[in-house]
C-alpha atoms as a PDB file:
ATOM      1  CA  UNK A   1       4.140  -2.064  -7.953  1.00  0.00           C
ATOM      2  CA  UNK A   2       3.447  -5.107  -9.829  1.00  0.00           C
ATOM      3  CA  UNK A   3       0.303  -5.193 -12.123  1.00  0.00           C
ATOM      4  CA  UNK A   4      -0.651  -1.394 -11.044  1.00  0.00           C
ATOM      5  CA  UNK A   5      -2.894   0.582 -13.477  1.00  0.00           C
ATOM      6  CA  UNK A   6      -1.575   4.188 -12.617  1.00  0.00           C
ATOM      7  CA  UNK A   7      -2.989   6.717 -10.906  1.00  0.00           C
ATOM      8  CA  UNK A   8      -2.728   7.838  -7.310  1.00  0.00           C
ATOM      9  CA  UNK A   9      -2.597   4.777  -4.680  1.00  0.00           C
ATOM     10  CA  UNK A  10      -2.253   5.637  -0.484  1.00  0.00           C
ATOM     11  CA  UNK A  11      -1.262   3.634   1.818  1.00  0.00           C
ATOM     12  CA  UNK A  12       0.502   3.250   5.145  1.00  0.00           C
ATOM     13  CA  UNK A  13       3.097   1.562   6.230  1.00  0.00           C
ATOM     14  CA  UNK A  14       2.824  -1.281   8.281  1.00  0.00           C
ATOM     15  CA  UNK A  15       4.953  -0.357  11.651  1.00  0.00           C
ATOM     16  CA  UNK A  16       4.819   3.381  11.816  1.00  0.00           C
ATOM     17  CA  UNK A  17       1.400   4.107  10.303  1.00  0.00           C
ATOM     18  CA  UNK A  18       2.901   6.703   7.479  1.00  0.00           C
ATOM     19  CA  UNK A  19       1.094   7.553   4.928  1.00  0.00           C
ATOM     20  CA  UNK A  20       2.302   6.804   1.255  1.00  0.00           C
ATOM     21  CA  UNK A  21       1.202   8.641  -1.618  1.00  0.00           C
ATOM     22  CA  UNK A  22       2.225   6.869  -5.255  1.00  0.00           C
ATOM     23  CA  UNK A  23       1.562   8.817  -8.652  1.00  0.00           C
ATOM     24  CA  UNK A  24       1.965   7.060 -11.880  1.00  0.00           C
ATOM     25  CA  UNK A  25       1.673   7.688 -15.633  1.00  0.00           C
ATOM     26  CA  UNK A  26       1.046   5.336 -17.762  1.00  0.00           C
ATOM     27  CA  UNK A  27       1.183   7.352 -20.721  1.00  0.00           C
ATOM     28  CA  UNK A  28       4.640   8.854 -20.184  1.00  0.00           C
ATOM     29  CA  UNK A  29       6.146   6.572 -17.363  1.00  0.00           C
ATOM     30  CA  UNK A  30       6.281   9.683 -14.483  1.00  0.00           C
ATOM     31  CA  UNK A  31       6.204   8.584 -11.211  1.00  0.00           C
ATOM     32  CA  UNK A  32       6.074   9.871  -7.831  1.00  0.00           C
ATOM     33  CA  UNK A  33       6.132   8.801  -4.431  1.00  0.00           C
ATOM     34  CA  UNK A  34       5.156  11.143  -1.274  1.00  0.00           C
ATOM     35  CA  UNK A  35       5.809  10.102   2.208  1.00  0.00           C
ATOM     36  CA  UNK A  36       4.329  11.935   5.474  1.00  0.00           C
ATOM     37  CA  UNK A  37       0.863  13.076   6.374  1.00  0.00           C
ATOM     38  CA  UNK A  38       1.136  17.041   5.633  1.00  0.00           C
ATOM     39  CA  UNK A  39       3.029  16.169   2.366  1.00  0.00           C
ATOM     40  CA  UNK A  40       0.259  13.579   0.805  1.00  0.00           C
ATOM     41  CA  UNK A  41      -2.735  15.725   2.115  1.00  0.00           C
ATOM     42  CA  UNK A  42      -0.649  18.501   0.299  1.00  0.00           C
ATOM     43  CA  UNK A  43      -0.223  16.071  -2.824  1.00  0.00           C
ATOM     44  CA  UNK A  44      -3.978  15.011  -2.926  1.00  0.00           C
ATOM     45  CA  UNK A  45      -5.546  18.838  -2.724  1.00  0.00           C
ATOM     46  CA  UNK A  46      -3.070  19.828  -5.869  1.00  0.00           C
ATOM     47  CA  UNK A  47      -4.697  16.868  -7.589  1.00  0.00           C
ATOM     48  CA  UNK A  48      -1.591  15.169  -9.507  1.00  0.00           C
ATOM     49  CA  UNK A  49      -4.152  13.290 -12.315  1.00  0.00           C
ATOM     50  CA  UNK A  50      -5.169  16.361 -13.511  1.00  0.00           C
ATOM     51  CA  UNK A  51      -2.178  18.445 -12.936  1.00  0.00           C
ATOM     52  CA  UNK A  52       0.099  16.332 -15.080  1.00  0.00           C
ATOM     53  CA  UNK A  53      -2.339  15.528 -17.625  1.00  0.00           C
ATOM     54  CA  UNK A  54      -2.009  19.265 -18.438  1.00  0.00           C
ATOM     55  CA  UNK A  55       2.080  18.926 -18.820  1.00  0.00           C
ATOM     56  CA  UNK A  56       1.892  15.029 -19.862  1.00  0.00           C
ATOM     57  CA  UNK A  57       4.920  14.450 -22.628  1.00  0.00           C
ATOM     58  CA  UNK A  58       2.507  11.752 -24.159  1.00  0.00           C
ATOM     59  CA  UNK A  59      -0.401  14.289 -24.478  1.00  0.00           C
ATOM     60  CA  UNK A  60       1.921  17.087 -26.688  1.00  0.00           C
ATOM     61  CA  UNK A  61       1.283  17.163 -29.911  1.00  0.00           C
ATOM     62  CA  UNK A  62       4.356  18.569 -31.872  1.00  0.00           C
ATOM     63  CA  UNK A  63       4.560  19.536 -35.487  1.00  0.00           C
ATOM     64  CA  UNK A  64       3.401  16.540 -37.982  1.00  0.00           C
ATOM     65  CA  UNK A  65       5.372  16.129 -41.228  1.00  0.00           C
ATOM     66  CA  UNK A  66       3.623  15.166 -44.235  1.00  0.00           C
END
């Protein structure tokens, strides 16, 4: 994944025609990868973007210290 932004990228593969569903944070690192056509069409319709934006690590804000 060389030089990807983050988000969600599909694809297939190139013999059997499976679909590949790839998640990545930029913010916190997270990444996930979803193989098989019921499993990314799952994946999409829970929307992962704004899922994990809601639990993001890099989007907590803890206690400040002054």
């Amino acid at each position: 994944m060389t030089g990807w932004v983050g988000g969600v990228q599909v694809r297939r593969t190139e013999r059997g025609q499976t679909p590949i569903a790839d998640f990545l944070c930029t913010a916190c690192g997270t990444y996930r990868r979803v193989t098989g056509r019921d499993k990314v069409r799952d994946f999409l319709r829970a929307n992962p973007i704004t899922d994990h934006r809601a639990h993001c690590p890099a989007n907590q804000k803890g206690p400040t210290s002054t």
